[in-house]
C-alpha atoms as a PDB file:
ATOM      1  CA  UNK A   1       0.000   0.000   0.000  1.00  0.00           C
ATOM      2  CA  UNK A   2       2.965   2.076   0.292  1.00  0.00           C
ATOM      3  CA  UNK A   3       4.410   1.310  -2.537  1.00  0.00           C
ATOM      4  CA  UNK A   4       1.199   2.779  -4.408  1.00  0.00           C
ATOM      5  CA  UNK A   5       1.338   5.740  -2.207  1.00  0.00           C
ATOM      6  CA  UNK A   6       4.500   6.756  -3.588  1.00  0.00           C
ATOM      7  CA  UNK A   7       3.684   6.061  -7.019  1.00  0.00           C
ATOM      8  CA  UNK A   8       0.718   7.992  -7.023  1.00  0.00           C
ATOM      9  CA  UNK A   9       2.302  11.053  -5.895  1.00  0.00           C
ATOM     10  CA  UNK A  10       5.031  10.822  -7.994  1.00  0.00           C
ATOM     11  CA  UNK A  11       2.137  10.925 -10.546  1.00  0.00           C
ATOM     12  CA  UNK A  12       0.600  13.633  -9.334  1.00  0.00           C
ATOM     13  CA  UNK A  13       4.391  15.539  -9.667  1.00  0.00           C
ATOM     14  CA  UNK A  14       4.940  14.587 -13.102  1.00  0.00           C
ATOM     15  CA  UNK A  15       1.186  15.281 -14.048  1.00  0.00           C
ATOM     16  CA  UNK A  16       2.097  19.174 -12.504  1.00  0.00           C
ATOM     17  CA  UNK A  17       5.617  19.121 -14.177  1.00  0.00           C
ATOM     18  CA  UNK A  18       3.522  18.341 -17.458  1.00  0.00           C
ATOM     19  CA  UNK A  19       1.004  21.055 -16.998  1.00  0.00           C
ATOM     20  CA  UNK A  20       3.962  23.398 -16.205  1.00  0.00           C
ATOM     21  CA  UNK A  21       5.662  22.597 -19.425  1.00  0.00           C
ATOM     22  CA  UNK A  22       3.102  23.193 -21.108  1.00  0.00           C
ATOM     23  CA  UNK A  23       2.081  26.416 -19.786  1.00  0.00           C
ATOM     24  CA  UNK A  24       6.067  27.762 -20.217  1.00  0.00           C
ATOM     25  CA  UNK A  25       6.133  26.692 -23.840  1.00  0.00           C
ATOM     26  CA  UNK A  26       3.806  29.154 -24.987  1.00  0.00           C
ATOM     27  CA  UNK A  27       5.271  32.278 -27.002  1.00  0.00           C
ATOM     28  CA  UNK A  28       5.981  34.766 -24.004  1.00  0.00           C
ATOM     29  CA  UNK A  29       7.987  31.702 -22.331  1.00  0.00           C
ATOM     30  CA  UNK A  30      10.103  30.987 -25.681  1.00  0.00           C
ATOM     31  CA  UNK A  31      12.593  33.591 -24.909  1.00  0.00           C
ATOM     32  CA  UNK A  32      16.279  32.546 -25.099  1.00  0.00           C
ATOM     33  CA  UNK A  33      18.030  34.127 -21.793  1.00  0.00           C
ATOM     34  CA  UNK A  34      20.834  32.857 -20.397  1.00  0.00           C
ATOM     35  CA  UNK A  35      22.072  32.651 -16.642  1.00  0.00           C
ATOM     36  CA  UNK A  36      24.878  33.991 -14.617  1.00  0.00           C
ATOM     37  CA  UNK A  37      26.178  31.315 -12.223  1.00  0.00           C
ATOM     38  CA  UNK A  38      29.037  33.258 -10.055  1.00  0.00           C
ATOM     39  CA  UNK A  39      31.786  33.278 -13.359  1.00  0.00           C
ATOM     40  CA  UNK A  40      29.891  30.473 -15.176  1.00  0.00           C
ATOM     41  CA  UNK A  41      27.292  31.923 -17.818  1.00  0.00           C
ATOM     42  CA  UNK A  42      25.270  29.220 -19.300  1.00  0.00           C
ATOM     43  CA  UNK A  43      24.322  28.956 -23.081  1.00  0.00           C
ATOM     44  CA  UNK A  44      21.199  30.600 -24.122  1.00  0.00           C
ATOM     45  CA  UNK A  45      17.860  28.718 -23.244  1.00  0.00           C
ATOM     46  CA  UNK A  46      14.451  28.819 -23.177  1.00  0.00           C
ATOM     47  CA  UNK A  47      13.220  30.110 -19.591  1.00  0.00           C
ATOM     48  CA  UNK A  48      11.068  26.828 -19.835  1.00  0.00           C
ATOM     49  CA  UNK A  49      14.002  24.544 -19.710  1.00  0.00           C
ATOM     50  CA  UNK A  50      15.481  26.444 -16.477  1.00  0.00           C
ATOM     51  CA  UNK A  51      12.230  26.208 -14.674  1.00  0.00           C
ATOM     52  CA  UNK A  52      11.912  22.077 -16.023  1.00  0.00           C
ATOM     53  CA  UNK A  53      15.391  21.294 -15.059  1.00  0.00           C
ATOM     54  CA  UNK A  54      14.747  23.154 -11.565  1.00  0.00           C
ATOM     55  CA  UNK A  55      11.733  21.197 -11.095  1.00  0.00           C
ATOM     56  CA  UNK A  56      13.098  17.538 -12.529  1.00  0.00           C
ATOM     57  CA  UNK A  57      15.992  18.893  -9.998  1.00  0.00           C
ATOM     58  CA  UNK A  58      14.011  19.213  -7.060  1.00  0.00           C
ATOM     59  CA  UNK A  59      11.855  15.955  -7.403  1.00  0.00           C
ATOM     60  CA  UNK A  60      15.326  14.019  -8.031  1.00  0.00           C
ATOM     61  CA  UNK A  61      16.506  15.393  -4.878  1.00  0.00           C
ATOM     62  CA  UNK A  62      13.151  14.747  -2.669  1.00  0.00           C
ATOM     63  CA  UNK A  63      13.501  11.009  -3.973  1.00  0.00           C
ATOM     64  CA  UNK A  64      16.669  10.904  -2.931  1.00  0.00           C
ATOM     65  CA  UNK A  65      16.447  11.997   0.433  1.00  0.00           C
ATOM     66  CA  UNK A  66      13.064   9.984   0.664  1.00  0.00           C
ATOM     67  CA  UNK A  67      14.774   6.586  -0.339  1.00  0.00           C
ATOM     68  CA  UNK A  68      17.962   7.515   2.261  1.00  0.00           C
ATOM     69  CA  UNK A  69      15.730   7.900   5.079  1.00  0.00           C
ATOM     70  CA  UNK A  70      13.817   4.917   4.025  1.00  0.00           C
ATOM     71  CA  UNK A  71      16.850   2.496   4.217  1.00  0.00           C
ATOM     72  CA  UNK A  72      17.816   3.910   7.133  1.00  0.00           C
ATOM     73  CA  UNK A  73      15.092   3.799   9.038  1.00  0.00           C
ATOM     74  CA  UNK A  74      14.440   0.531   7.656  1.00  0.00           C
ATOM     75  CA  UNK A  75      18.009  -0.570   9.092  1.00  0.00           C
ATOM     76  CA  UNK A  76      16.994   1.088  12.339  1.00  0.00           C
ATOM     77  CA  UNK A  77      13.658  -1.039  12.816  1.00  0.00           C
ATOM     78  CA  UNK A  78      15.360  -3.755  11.851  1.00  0.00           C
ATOM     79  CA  UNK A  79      18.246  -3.575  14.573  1.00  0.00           C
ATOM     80  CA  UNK A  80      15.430  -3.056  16.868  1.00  0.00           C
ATOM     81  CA  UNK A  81      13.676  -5.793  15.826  1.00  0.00           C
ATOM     82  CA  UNK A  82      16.666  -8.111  16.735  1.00  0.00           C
ATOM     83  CA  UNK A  83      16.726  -6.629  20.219  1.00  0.00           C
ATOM     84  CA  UNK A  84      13.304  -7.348  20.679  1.00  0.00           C
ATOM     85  CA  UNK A  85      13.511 -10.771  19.992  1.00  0.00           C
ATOM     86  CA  UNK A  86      16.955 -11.369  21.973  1.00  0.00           C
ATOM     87  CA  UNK A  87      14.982  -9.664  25.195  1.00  0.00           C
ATOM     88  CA  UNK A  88      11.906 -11.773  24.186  1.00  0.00           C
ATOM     89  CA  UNK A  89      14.190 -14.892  24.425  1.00  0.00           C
ATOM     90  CA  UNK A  90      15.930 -13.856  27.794  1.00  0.00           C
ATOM     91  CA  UNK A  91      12.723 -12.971  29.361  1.00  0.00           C
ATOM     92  CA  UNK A  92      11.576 -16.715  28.596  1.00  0.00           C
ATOM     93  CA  UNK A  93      14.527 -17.627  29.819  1.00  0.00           C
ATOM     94  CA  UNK A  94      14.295 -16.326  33.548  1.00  0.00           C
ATOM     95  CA  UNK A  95      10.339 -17.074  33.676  1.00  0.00           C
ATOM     96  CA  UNK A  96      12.013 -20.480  34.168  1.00  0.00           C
ATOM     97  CA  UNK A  97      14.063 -19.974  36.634  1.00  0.00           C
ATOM     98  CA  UNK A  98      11.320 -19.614  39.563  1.00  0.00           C
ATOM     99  CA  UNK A  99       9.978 -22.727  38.768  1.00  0.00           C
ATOM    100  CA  UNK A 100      14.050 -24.268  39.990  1.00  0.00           C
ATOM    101  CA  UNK A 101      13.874 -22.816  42.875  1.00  0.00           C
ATOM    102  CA  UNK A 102      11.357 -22.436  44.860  1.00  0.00           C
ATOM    103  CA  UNK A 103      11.330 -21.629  48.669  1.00  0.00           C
ATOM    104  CA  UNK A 104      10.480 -24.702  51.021  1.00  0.00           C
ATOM    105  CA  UNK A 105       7.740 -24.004  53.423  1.00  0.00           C
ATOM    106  CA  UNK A 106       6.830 -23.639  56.398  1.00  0.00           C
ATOM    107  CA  UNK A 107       4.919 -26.965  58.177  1.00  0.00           C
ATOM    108  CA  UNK A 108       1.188 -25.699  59.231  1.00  0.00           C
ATOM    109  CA  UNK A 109       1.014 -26.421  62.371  1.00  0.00           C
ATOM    110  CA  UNK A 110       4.224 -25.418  64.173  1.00  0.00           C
ATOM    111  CA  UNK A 111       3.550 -21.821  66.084  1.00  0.00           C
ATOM    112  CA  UNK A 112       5.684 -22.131  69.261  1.00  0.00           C
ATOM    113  CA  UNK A 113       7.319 -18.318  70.236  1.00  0.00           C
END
């Protein structure tokens, strides 16, 4: 069910990265600028194709950082997990004890001070 999750809203992304697209290839959104990255100047594109790579961009680096903190908290339950069953298996383990050794007790009848 999770797995569907995810896929649907990845879905959802690409069906608003697709709307976007087509929205910034109209006329107005066909100029050729080009961008000024600290002494870097990039070739001349479309403002479209900055806005698409920024978006492809960000949803690369959301499913990145997604699928990181899914292993690792996967990893995480899973170490747990182990523990669990280790205490599980020691907790079994000294339930038996009491049954060894028992107290004796005391005969009924014997109340002398």
């Amino acid at each position: 069910m999770v797995f569907v999750k995810w896929i649907a809203i990845f879905l959802v992304s690409f069906a608003v990265a697709f709307i976007i697209i087509v929205t910034f290839s109209q006329p107005e959104f066909q100029v050729r600028v080009s961008a000024h990255l600290f002494a870097y100047q990039t070739k001349s594109l479309p403002v479209w194709a900055y806005v698409a790579g920024a978006l492809g961009l960000g949803l690369l680096a959301g499913a990145a950082v997604s699928i990181y903190y899914n292993v690792v908290l996967r990893a995480a339950i899973f170490k747990k997990d182990r523990r669990i069953k280790a205490l599980e298996t020691e907790l079994h383990a000294t339930q038996a004890i009491p049954e060894k050794f028992t107290t004796p007790q005391e005969p009924a009848g014997d109340d002398s001070f």
